[in-house]
Protein backbone atom coordinates (compact mmCIF):
# COMPACT_ATOMS: atom_id res chain seq x y z
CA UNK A 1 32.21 147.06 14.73
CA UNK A 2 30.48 148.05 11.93
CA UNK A 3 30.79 151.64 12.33
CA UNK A 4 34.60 151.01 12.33
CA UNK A 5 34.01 149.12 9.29
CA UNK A 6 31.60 151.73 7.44
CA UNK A 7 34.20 154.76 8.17
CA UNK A 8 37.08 152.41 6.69
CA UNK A 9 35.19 151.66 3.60
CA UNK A 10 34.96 155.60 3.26
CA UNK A 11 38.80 156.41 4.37
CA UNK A 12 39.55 153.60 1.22
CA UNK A 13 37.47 155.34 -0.94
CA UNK A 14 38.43 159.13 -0.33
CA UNK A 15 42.15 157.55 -0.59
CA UNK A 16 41.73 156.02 -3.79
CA UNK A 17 39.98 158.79 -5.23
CA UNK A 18 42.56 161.31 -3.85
CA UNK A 19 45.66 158.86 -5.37
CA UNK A 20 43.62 159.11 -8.95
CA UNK A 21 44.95 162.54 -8.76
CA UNK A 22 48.88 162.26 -8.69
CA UNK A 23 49.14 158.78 -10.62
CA UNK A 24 49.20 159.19 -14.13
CA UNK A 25 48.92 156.97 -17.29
CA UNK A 26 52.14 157.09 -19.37
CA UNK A 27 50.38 156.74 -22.42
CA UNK A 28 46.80 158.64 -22.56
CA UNK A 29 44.57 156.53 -25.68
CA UNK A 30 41.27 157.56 -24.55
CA UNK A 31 39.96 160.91 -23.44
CA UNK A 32 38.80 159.73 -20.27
CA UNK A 33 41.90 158.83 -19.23
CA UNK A 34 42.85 162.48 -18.50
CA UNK A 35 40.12 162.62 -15.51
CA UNK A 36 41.53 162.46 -12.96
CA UNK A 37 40.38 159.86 -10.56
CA UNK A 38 38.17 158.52 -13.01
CA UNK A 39 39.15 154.86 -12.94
CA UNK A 40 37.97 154.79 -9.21
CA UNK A 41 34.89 156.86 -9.50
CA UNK A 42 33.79 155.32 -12.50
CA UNK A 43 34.71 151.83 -10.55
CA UNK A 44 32.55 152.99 -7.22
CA UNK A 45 29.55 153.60 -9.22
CA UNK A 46 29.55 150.64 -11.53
CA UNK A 47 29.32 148.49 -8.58
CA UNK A 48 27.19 150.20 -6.79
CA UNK A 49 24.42 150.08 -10.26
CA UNK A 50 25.28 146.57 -10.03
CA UNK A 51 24.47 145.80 -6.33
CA UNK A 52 21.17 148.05 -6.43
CA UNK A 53 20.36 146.69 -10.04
CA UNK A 54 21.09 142.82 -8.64
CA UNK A 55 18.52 143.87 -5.67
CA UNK A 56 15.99 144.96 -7.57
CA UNK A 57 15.94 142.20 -10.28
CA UNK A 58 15.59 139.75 -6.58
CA UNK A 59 13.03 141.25 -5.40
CA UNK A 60 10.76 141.87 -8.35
CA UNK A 61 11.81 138.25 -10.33
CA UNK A 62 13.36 136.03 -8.32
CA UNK A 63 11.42 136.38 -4.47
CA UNK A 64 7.99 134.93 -5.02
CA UNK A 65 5.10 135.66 -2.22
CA UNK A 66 4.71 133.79 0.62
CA UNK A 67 1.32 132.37 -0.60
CA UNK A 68 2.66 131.51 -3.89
CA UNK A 69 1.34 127.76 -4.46
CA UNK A 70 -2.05 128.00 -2.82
């Protein structure tokens, strides 16, 4: 199951980066906005900063050690 799962996350990826290529914005404000696909990449690796950054601040804040109160 969660090979099935893993290779759908990747098909939904690869498809949203490959539809950042033929949609357009109507009205371009930024020069960003003429990346293609950069809405979705730029998406992808703001969560994945925040899901690595979120582990690290757990494990070197929030987990204490096992013999904390003695």
């Amino acid at each position: 199951m969660s090979k099935k799962l893993k290779y759908l996350f990747f098909i939904c990826i690869g498809l949203s980066i490959l539809a950042g290529f033929f949609i357009t914005h109507e009205q371009i404000h930024f020069w960003w906005e003429k990346i293609p696909a950069f809405d979705a990449i730029f998406g992808f690796l703001g969560c994945i900063v925040i899901v690595v950054g979120s582990k690290a601040l757990g494990h070197k804040w929030l987990q204490k050690d096992e013999d904390y109160y003695d």
